[in-house]
C-alpha atoms as a PDB file:
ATOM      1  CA  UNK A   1     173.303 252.034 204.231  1.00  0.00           C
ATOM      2  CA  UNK A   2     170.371 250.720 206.761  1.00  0.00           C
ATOM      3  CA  UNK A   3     169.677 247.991 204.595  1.00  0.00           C
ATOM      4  CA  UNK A   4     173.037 246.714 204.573  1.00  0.00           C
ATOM      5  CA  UNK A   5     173.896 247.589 208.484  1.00  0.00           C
ATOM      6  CA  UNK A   6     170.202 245.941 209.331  1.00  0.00           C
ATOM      7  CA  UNK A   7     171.184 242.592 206.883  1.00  0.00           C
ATOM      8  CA  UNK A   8     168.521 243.264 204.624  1.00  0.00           C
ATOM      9  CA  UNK A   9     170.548 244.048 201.850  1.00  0.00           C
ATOM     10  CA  UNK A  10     173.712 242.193 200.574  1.00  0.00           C
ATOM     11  CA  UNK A  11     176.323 243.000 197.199  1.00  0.00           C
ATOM     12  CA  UNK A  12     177.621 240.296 196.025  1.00  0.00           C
ATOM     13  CA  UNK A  13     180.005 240.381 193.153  1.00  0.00           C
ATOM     14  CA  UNK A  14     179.566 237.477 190.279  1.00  0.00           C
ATOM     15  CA  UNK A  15     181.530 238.170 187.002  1.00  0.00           C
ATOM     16  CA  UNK A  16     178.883 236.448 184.546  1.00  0.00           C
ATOM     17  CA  UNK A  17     181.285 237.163 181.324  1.00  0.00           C
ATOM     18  CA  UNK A  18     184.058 234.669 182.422  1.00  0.00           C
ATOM     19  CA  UNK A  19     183.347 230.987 181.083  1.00  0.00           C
ATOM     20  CA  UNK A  20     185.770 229.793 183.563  1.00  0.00           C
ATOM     21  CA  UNK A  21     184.163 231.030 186.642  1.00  0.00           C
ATOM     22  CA  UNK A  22     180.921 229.059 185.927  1.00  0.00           C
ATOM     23  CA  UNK A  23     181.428 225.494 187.894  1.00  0.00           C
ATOM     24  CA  UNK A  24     180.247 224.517 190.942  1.00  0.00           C
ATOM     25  CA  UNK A  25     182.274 226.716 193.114  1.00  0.00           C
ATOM     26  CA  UNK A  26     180.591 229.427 191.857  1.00  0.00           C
ATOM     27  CA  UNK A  27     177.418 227.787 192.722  1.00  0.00           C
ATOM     28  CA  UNK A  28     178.371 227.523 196.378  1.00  0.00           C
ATOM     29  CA  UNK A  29     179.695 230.690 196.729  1.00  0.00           C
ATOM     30  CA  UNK A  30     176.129 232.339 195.395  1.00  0.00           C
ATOM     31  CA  UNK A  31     173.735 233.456 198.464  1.00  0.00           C
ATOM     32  CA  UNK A  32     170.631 231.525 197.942  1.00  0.00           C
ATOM     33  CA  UNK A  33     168.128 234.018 198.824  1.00  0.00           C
ATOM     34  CA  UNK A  34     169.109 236.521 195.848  1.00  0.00           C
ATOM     35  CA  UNK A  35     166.312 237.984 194.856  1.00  0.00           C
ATOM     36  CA  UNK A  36     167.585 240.499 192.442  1.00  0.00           C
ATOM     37  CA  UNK A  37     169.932 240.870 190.204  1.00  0.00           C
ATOM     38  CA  UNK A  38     171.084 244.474 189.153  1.00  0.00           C
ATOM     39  CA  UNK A  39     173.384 245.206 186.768  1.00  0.00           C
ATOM     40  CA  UNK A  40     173.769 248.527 184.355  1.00  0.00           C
ATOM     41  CA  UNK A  41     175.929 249.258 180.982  1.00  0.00           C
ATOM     42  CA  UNK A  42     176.542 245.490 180.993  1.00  0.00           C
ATOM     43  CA  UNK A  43     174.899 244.104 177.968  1.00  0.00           C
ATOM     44  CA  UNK A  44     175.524 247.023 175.482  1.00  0.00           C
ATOM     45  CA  UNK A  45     179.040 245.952 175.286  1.00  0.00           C
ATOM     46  CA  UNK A  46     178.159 242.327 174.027  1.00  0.00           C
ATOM     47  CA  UNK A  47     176.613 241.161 170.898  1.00  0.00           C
ATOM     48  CA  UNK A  48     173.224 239.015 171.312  1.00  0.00           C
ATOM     49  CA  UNK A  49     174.628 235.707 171.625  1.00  0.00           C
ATOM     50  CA  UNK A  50     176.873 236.937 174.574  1.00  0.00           C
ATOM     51  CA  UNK A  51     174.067 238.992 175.888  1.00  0.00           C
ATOM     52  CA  UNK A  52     172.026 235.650 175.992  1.00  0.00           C
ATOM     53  CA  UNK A  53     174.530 234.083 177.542  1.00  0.00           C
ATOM     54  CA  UNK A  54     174.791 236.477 180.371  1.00  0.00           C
ATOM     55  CA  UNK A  55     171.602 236.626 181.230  1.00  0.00           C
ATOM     56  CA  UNK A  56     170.928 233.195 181.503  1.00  0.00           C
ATOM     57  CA  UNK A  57     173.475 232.763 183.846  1.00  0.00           C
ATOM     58  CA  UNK A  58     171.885 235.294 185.826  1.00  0.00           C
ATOM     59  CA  UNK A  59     168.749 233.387 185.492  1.00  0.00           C
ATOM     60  CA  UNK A  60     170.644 230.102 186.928  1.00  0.00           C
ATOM     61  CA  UNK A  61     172.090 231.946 189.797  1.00  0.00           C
ATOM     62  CA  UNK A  62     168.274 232.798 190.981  1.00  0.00           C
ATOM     63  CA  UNK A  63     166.372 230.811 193.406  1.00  0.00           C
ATOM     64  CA  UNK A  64     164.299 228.307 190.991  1.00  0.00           C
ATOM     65  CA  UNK A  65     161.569 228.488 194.047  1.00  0.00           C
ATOM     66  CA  UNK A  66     161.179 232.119 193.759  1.00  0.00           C
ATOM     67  CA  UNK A  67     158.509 233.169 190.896  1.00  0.00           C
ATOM     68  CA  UNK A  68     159.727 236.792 191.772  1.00  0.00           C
ATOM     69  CA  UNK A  69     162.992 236.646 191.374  1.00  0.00           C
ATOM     70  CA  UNK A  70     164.697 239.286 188.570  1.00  0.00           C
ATOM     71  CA  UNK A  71     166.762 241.272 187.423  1.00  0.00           C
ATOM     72  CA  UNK A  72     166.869 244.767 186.668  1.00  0.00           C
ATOM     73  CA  UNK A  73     168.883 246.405 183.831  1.00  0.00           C
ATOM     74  CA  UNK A  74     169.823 249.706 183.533  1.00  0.00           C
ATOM     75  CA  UNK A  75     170.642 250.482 180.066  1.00  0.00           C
ATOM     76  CA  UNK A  76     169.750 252.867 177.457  1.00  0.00           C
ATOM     77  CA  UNK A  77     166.565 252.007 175.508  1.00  0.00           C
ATOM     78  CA  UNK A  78     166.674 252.549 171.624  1.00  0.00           C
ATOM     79  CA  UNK A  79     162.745 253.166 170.050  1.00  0.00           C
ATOM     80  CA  UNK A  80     161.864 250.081 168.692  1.00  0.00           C
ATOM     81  CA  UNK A  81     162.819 251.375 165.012  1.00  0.00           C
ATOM     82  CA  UNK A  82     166.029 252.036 166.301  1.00  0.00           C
ATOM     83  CA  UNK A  83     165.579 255.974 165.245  1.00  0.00           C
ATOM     84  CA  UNK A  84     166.497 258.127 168.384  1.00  0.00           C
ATOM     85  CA  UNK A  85     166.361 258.835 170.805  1.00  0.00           C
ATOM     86  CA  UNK A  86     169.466 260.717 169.702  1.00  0.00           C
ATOM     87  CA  UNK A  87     171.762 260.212 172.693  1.00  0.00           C
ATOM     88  CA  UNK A  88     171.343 256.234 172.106  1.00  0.00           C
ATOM     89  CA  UNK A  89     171.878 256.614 168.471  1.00  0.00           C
ATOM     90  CA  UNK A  90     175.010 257.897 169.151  1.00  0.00           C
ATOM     91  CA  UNK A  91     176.187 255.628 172.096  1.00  0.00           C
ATOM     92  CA  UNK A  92     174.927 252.693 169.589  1.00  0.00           C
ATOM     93  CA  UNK A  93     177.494 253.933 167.034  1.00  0.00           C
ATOM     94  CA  UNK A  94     180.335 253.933 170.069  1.00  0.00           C
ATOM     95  CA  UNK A  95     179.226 250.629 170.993  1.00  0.00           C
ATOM     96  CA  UNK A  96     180.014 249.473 167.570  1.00  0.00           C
ATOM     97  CA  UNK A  97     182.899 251.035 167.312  1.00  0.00           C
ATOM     98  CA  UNK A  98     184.520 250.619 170.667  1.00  0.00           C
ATOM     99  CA  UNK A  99     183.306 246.597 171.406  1.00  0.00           C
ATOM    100  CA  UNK A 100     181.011 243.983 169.996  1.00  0.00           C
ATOM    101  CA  UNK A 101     177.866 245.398 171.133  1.00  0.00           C
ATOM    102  CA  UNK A 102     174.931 247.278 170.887  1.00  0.00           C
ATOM    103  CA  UNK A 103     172.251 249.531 172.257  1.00  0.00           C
ATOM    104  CA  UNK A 104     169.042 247.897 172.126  1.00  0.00           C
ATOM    105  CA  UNK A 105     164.923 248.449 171.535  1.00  0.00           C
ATOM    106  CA  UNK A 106     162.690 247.205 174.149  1.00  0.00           C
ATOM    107  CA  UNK A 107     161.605 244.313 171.990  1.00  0.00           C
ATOM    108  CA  UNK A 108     165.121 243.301 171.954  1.00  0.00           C
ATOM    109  CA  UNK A 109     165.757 242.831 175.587  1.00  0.00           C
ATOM    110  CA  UNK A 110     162.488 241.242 175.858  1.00  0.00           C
ATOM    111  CA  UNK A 111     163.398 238.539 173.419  1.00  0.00           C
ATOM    112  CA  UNK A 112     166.608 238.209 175.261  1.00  0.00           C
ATOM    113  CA  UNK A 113     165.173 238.470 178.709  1.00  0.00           C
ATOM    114  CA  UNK A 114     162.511 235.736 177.695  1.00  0.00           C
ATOM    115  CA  UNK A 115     164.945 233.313 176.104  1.00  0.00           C
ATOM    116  CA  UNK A 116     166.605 233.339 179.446  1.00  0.00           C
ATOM    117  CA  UNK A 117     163.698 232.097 181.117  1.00  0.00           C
ATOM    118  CA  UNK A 118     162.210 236.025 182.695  1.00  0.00           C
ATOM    119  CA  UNK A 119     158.875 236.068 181.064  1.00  0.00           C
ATOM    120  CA  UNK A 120     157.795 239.752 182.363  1.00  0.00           C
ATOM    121  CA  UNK A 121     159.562 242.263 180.942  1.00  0.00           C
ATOM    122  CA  UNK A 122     158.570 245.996 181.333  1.00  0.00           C
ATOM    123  CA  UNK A 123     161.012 248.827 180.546  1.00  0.00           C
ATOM    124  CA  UNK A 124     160.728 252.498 181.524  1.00  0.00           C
ATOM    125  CA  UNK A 125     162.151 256.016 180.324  1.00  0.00           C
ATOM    126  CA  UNK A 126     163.281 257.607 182.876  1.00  0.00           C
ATOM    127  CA  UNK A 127     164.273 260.887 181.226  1.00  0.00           C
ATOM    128  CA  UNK A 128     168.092 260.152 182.773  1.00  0.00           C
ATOM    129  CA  UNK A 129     171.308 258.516 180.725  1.00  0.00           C
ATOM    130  CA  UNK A 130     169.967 255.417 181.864  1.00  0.00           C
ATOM    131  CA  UNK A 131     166.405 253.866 181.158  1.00  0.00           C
ATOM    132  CA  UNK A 132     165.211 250.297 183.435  1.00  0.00           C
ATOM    133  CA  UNK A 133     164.499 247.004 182.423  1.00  0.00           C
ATOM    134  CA  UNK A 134     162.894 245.045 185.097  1.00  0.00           C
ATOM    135  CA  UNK A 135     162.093 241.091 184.333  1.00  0.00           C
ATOM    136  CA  UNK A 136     160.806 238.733 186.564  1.00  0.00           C
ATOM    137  CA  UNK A 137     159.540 234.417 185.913  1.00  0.00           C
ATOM    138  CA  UNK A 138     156.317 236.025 186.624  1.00  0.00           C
ATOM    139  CA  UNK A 139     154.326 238.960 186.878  1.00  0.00           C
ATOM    140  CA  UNK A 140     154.746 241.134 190.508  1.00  0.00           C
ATOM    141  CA  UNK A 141     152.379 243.558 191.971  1.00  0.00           C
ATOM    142  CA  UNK A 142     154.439 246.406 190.750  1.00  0.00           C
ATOM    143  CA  UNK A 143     154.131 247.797 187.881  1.00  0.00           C
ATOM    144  CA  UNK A 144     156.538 250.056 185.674  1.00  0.00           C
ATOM    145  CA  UNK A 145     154.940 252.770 183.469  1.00  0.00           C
ATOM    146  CA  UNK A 146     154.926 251.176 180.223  1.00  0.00           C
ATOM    147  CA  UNK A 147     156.882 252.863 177.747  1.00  0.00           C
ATOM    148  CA  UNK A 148     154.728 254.879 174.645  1.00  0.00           C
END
């Protein structure tokens, strides 16, 4: 809450699903110093080509001047042969099920990530529902623990 009362922090609200949104209003109403992007349980609803799709819009709606600019994901993380861990397993099977996406291996969201034009990717465990995907255009001083 001191971020936001001291200015340092502002939501915004972008809906980066709906085609018809995406024109040059929604340009103009975008605040031009984003810096990050956060957005969780998003992209396991939608299959890769949407997923794509997404994030290159949130690629567009960053700064082009900022090499630091990113976005951070929080999604679950599958192992990169897509056996376990078991809690994603099953939420991949609902995802199926229930929409037209997926759960996804770190790999995966780098490929994505990278198409969209963030070419550091690190993801962590973080031993919660949720696991983090940061990517950036470039590498930051920060570092995630890389996942084993």
């Amino acid at each position: 809450a001191d971020l936001l009362n001291q200015g340092r922090l502002r939501l915004q609200t972008l809906d980066f699903t709906n085609d018809t949104q995406w024109n040059a209003s929604t340009w103009e109403q975008t605040d031009p110093r984003v810096d990050i992007i956060a957005m969780g349980r998003i992209l396991h609803d939608w299959d890769d080509e949407m997923a794509a799709s997404i994030l290159s819009r949130c690629s567009r709606v960053l700064p082009s001047d900022n090499d630091h600019a990113g976005i951070l994901l929080a999604e679950q993380i599958l192992n990169d042969d897509h056996v376990g861990p078991l809690g994603t397993n099953l939420q991949d099977i609902n995802m199926l099920v229930q929409t037209e996406g997926k759960e996804r291996s770190l790999p995966e969201f780098k490929g994505l990530l990278n198409e969209a034009g963030f070419s550091h990717v690190e993801g962590k465990r973080t031993g919660q529902p949720l696991d983090a995907i940061l990517g950036t255009r470039r590498q930051i001083g920060t570092k995630m623990e890389n996942m084993s």
